[in-house]
PDB file of N, CA and C in Angstrom:
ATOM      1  N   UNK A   1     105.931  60.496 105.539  1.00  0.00           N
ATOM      2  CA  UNK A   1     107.117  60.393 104.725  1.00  0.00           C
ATOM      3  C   UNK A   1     106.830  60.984 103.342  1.00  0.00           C
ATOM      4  N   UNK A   2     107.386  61.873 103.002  1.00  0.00           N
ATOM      5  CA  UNK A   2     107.534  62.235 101.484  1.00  0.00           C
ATOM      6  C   UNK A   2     108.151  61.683 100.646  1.00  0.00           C
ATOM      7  N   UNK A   3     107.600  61.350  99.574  1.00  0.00           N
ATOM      8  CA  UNK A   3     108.267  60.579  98.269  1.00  0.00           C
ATOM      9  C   UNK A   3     108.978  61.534  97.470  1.00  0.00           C
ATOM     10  N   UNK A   4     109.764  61.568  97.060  1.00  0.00           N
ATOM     11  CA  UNK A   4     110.648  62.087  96.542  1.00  0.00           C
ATOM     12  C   UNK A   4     110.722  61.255  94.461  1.00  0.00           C
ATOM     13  N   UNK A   5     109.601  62.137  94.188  1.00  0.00           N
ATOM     14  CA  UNK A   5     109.653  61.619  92.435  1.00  0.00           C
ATOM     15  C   UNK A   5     109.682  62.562  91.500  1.00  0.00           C
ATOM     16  N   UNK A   6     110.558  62.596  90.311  1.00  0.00           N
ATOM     17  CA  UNK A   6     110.783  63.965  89.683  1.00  0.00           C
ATOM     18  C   UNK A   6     110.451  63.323  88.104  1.00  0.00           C
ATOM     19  N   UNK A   7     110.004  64.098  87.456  1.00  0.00           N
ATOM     20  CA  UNK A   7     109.599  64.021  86.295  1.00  0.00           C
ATOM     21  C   UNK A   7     110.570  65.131  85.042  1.00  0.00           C
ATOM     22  N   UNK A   8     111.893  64.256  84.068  1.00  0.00           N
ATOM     23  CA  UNK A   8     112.070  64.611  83.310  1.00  0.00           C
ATOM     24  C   UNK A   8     111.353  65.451  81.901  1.00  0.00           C
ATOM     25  N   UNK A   9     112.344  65.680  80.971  1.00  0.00           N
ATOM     26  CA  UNK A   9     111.431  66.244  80.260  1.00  0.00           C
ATOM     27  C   UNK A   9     110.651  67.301  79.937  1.00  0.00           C
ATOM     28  N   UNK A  10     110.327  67.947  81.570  1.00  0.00           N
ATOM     29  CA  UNK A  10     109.547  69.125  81.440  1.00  0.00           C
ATOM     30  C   UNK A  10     110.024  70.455  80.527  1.00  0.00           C
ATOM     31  N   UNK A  11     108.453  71.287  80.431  1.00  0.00           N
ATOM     32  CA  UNK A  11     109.692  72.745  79.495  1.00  0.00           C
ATOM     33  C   UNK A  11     110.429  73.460  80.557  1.00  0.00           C
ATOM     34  N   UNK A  12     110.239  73.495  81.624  1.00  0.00           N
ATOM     35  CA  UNK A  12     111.434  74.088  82.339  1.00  0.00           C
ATOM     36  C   UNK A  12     112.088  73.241  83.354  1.00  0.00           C
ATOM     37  N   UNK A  13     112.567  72.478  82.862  1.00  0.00           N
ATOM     38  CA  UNK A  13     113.455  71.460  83.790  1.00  0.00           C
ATOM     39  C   UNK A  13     112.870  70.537  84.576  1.00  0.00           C
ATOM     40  N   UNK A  14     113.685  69.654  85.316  1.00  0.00           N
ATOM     41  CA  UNK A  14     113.241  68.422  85.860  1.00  0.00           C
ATOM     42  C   UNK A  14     111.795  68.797  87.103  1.00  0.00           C
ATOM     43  N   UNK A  15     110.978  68.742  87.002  1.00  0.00           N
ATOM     44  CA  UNK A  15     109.381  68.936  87.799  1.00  0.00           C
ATOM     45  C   UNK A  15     109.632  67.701  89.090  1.00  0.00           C
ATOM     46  N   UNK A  16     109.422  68.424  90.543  1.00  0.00           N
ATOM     47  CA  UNK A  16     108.836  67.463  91.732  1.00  0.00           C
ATOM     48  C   UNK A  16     107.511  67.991  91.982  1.00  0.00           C
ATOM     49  N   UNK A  17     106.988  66.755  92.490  1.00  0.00           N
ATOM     50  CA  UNK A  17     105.702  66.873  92.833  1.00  0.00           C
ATOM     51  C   UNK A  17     105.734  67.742  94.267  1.00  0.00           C
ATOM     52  N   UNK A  18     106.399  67.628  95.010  1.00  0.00           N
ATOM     53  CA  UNK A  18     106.280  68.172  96.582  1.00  0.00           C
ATOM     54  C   UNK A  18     106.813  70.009  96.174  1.00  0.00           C
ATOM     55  N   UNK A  19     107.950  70.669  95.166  1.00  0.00           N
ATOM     56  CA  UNK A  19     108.791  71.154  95.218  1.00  0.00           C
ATOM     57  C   UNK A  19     108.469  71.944  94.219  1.00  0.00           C
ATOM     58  N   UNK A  20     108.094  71.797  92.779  1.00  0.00           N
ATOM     59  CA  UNK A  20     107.464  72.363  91.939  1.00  0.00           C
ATOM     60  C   UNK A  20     108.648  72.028  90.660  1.00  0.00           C
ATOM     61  N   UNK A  21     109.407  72.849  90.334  1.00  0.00           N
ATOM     62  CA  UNK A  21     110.457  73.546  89.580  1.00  0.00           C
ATOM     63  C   UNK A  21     111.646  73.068  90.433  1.00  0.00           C
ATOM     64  N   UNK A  22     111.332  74.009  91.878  1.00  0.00           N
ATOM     65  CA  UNK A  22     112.553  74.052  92.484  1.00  0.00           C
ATOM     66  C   UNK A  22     112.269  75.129  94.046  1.00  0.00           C
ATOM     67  N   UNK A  23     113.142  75.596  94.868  1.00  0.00           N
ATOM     68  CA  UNK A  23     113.002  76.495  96.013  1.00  0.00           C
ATOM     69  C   UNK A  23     112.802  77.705  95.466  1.00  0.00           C
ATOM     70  N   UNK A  24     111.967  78.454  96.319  1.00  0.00           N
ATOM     71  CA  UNK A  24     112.168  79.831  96.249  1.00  0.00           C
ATOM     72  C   UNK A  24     113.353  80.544  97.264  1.00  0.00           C
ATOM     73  N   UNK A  25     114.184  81.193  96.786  1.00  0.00           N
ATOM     74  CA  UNK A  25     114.938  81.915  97.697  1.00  0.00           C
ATOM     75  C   UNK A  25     114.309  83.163  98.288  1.00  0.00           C
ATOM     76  N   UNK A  26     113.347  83.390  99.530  1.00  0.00           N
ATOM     77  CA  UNK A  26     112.307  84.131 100.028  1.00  0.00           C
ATOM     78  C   UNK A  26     113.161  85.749 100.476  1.00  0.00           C
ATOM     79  N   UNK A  27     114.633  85.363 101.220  1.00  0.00           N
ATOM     80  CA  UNK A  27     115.178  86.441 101.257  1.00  0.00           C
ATOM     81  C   UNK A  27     115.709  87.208  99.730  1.00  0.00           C
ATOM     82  N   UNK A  28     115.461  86.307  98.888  1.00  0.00           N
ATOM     83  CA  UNK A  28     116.494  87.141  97.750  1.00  0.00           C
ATOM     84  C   UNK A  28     114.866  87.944  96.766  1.00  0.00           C
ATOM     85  N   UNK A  29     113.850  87.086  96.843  1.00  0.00           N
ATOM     86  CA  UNK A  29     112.947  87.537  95.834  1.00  0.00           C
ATOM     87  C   UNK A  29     112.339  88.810  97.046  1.00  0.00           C
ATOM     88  N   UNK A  30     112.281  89.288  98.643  1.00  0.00           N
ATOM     89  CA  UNK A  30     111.651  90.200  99.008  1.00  0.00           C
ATOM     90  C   UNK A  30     112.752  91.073  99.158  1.00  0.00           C
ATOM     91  N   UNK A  31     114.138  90.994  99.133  1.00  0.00           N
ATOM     92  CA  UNK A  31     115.027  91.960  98.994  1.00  0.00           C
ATOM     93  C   UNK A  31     114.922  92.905  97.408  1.00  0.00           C
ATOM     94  N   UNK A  32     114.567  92.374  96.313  1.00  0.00           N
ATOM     95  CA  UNK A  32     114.290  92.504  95.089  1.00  0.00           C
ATOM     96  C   UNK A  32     112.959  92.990  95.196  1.00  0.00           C
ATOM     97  N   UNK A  33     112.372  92.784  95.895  1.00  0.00           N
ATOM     98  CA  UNK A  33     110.826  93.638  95.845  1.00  0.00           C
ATOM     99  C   UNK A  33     110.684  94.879  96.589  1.00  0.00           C
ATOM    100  N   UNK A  34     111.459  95.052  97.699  1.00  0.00           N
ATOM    101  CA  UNK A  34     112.169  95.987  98.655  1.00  0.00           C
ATOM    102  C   UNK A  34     113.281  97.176  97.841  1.00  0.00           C
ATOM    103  N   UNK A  35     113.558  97.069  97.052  1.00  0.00           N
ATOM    104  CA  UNK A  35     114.232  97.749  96.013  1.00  0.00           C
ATOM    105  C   UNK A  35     113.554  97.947  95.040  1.00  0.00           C
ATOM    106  N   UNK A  36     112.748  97.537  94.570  1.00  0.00           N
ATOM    107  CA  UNK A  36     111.867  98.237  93.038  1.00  0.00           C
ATOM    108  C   UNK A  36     111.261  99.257  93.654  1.00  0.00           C
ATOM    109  N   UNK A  37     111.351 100.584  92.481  1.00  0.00           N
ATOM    110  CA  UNK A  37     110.926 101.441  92.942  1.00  0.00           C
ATOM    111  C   UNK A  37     109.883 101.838  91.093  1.00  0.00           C
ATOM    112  N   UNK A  38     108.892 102.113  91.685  1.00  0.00           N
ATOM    113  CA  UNK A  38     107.644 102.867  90.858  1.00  0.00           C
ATOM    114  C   UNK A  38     107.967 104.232  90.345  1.00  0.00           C
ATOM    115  N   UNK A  39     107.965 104.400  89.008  1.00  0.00           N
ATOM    116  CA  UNK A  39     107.889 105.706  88.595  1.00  0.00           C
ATOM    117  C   UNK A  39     106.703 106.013  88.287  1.00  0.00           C
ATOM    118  N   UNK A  40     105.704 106.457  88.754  1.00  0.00           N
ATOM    119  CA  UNK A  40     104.290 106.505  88.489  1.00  0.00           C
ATOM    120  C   UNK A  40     103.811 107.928  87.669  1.00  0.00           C
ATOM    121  N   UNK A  41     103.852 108.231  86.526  1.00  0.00           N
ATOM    122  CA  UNK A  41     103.863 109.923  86.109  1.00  0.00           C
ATOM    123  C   UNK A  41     103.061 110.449  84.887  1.00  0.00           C
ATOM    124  N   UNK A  42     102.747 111.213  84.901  1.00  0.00           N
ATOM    125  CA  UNK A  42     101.946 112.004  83.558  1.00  0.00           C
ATOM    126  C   UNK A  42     100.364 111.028  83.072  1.00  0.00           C
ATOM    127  N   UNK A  43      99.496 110.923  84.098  1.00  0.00           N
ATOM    128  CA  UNK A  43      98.599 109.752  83.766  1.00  0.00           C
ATOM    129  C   UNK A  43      97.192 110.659  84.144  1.00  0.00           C
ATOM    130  N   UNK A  44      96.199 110.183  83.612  1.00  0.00           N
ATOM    131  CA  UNK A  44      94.917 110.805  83.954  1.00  0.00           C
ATOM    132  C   UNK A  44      94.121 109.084  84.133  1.00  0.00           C
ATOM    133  N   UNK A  45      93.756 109.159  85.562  1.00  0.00           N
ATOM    134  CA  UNK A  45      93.022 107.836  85.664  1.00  0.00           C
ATOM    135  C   UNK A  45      91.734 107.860  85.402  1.00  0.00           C
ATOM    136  N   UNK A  46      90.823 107.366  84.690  1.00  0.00           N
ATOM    137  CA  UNK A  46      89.570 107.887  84.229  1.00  0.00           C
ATOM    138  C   UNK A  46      88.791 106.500  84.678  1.00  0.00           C
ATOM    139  N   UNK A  47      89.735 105.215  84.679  1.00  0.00           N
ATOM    140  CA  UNK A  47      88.230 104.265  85.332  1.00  0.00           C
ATOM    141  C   UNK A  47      89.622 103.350  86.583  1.00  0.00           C
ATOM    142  N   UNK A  48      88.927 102.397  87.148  1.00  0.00           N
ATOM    143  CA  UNK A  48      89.903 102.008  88.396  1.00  0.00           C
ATOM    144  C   UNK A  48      91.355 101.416  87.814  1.00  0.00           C
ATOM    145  N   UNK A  49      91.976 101.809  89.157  1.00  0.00           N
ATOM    146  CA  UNK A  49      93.358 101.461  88.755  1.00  0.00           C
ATOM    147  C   UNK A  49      94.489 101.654  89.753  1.00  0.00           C
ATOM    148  N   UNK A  50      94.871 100.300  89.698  1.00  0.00           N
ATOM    149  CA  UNK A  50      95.785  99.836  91.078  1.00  0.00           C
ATOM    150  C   UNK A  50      97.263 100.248  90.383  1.00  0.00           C
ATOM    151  N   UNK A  51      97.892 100.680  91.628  1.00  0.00           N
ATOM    152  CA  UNK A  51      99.667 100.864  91.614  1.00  0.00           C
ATOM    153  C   UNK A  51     100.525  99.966  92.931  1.00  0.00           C
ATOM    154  N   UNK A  52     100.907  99.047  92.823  1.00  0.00           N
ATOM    155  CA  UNK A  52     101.683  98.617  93.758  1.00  0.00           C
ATOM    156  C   UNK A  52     103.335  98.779  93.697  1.00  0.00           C
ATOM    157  N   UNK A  53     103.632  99.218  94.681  1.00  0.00           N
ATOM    158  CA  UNK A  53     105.559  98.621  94.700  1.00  0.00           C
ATOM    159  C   UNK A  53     106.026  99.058  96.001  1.00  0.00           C
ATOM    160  N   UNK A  54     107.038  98.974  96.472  1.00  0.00           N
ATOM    161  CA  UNK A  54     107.524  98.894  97.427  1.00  0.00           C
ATOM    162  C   UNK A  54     107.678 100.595  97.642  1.00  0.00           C
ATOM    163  N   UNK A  55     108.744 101.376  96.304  1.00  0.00           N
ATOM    164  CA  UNK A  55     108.532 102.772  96.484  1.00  0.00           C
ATOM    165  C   UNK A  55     107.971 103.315  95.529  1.00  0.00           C
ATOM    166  N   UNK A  56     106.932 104.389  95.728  1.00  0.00           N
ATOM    167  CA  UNK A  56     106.506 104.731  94.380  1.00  0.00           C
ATOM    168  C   UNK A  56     106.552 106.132  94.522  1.00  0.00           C
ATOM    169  N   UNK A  57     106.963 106.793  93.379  1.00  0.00           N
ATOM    170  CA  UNK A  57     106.878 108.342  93.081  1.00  0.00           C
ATOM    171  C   UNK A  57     106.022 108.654  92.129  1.00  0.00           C
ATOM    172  N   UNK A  58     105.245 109.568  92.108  1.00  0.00           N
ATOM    173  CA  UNK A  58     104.114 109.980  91.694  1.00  0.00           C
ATOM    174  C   UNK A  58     103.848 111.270  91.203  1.00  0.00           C
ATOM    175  N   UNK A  59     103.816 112.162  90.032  1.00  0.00           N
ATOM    176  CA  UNK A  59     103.163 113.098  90.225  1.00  0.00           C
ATOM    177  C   UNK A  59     102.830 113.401  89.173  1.00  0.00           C
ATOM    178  N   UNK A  60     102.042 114.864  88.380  1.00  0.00           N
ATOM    179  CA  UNK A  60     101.371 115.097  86.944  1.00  0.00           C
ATOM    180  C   UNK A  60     100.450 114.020  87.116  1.00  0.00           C
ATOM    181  N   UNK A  61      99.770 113.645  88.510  1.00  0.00           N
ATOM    182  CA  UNK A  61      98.397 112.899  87.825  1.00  0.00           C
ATOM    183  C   UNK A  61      97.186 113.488  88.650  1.00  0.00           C
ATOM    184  N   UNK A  62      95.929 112.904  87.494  1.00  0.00           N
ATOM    185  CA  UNK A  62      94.728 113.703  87.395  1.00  0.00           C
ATOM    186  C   UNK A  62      93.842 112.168  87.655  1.00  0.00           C
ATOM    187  N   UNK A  63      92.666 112.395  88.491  1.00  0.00           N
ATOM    188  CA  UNK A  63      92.022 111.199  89.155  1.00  0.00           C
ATOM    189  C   UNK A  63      90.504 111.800  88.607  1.00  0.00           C
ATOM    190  N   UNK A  64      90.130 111.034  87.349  1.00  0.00           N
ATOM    191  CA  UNK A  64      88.665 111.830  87.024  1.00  0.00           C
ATOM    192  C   UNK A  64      87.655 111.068  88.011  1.00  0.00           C
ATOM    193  N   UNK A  65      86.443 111.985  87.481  1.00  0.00           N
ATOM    194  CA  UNK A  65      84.830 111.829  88.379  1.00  0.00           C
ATOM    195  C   UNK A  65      84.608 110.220  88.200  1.00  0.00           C
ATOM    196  N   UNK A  66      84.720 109.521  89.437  1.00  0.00           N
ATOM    197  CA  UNK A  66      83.786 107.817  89.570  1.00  0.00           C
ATOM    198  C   UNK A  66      85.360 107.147  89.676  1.00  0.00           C
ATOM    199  N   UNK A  67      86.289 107.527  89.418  1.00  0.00           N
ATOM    200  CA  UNK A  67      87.451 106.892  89.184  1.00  0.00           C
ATOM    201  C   UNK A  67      88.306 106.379  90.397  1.00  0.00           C
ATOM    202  N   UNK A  68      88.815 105.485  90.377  1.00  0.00           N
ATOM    203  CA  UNK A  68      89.469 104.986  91.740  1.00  0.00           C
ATOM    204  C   UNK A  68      90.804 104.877  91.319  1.00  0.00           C
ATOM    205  N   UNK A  69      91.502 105.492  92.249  1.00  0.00           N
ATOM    206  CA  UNK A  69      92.943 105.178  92.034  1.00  0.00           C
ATOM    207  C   UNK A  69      93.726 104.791  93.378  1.00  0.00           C
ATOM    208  N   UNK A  70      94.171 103.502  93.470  1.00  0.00           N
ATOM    209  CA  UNK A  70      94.546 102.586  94.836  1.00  0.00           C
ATOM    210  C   UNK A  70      96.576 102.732  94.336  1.00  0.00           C
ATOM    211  N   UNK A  71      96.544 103.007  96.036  1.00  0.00           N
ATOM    212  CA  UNK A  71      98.004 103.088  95.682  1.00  0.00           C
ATOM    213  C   UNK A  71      98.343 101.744  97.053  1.00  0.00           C
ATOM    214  N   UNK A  72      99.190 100.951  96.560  1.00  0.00           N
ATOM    215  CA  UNK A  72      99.574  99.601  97.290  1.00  0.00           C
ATOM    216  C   UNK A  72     100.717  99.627  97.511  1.00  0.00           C
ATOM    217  N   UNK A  73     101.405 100.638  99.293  1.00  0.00           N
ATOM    218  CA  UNK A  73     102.877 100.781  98.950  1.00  0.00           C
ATOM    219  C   UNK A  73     103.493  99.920 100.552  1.00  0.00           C
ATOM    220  N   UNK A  74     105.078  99.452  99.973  1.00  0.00           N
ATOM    221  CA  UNK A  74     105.359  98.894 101.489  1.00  0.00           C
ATOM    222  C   UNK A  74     106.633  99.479 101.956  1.00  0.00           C
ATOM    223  N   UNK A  75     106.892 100.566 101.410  1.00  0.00           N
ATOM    224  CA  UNK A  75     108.123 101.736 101.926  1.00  0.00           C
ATOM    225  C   UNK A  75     107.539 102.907 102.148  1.00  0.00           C
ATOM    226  N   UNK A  76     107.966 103.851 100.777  1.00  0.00           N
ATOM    227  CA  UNK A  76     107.514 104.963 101.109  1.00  0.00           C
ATOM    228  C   UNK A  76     106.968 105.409  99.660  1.00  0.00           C
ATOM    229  N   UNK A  77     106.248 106.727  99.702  1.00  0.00           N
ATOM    230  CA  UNK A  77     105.484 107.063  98.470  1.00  0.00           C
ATOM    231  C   UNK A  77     105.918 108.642  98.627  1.00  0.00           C
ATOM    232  N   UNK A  78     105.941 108.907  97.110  1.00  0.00           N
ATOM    233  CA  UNK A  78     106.027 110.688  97.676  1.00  0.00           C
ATOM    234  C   UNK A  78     105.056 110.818  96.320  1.00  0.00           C
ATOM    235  N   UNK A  79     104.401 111.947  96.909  1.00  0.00           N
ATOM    236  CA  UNK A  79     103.314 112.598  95.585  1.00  0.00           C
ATOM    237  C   UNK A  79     103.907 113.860  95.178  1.00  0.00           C
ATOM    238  N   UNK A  80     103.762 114.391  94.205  1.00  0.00           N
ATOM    239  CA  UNK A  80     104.164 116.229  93.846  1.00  0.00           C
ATOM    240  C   UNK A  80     103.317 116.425  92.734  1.00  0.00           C
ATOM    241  N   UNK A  81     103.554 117.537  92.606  1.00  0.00           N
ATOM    242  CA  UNK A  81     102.078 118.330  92.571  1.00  0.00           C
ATOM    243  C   UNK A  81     102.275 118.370  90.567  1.00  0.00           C
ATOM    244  N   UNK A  82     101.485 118.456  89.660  1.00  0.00           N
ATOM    245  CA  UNK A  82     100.337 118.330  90.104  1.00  0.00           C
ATOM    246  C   UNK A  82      99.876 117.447  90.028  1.00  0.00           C
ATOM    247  N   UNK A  83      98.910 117.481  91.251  1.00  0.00           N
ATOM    248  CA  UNK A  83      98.271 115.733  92.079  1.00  0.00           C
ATOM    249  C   UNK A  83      96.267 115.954  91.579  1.00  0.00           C
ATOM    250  N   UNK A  84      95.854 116.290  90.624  1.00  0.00           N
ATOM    251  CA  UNK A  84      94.059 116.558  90.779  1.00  0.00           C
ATOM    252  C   UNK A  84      93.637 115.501  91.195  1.00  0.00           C
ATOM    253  N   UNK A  85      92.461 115.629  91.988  1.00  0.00           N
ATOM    254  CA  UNK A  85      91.837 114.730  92.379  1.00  0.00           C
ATOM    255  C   UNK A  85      90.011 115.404  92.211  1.00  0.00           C
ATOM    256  N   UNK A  86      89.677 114.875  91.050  1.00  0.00           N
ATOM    257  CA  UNK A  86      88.443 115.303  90.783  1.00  0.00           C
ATOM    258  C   UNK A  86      86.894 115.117  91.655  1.00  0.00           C
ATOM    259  N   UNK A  87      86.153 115.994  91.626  1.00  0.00           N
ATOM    260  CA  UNK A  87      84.619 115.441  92.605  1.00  0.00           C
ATOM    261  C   UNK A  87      84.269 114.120  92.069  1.00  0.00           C
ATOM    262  N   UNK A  88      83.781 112.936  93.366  1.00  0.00           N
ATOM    263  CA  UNK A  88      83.863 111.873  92.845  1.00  0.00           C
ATOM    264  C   UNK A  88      84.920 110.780  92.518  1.00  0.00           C
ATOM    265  N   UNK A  89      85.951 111.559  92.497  1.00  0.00           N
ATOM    266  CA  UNK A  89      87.344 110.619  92.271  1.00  0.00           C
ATOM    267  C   UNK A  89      87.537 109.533  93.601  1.00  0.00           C
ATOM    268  N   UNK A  90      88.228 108.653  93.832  1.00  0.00           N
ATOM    269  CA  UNK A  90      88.443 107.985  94.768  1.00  0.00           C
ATOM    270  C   UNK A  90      89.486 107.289  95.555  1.00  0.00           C
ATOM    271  N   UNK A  91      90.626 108.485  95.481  1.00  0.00           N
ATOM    272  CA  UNK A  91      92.102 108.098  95.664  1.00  0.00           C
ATOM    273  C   UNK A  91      92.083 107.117  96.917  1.00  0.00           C
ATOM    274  N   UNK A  92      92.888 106.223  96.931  1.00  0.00           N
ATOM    275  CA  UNK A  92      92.868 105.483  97.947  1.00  0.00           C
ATOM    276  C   UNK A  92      94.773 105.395  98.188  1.00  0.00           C
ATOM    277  N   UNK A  93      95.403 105.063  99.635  1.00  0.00           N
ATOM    278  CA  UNK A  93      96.675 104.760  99.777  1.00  0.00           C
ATOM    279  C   UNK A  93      97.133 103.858 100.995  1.00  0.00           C
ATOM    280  N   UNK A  94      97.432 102.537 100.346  1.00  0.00           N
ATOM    281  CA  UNK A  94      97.542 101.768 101.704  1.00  0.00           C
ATOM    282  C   UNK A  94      98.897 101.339 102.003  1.00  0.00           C
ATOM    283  N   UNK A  95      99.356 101.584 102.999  1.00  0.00           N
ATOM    284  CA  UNK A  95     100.723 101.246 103.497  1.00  0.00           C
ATOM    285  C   UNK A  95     100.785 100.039 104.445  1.00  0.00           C
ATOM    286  N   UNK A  96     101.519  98.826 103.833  1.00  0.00           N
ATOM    287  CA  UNK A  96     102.034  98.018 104.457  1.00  0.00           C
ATOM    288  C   UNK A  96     102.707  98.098 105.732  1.00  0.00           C
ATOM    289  N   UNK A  97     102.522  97.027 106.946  1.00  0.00           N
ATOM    290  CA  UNK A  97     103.425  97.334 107.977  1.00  0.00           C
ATOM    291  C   UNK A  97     104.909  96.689 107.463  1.00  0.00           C
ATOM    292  N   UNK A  98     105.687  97.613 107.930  1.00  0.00           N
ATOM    293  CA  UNK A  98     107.294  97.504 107.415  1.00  0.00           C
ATOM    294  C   UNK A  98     107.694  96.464 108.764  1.00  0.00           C
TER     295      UNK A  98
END
């Protein structure tokens, strides 16, 4: 059985112990994540460095020597040119199953 006890007062509103704040609405916050789209542009990555979003567009970037650049996508990605990818660089691109 769950107890059901809420604590006034809080800085963001009434706090449950089982519940937090309140629900997450799971369809509304991955529909909203499913729609952000990444403008990713004009960057020279020189030490590691992650990009996540659902879509990301990409291009004018330069990936220096030792440098990692991780792309974290769960739609689609488009790259255009120019894309360098230096000796040593370490582009990485992982696609979520949709």
């Amino acid at each position: 059985m769950i107890s059901i006890s809420t604590t006034s007062n809080r800085p963001n509103g009434t706090w449950n112990n089982e519940m937090g704040y309140g629900l997450c609405n799971a369809f509304a916050a991955v529909s909203q994540a499913k729609s952000s789209l990444i403008e990713f542009n004009n960057r020279i990555i020189s030490s590691d460095y992650t990009v996540t979003g659902w879509t990301i567009h990409s291009k004018n970037i330069t990936v220096t020597n030792g440098a990692k650049l991780k792309m974290n996508v769960g739609g689609s990605i488009s790259i255009n040119k120019p894309y360098i990818i230096n000796k040593g660089a370490k582009p990485e691109i992982l696609l979520s199953n949709n």
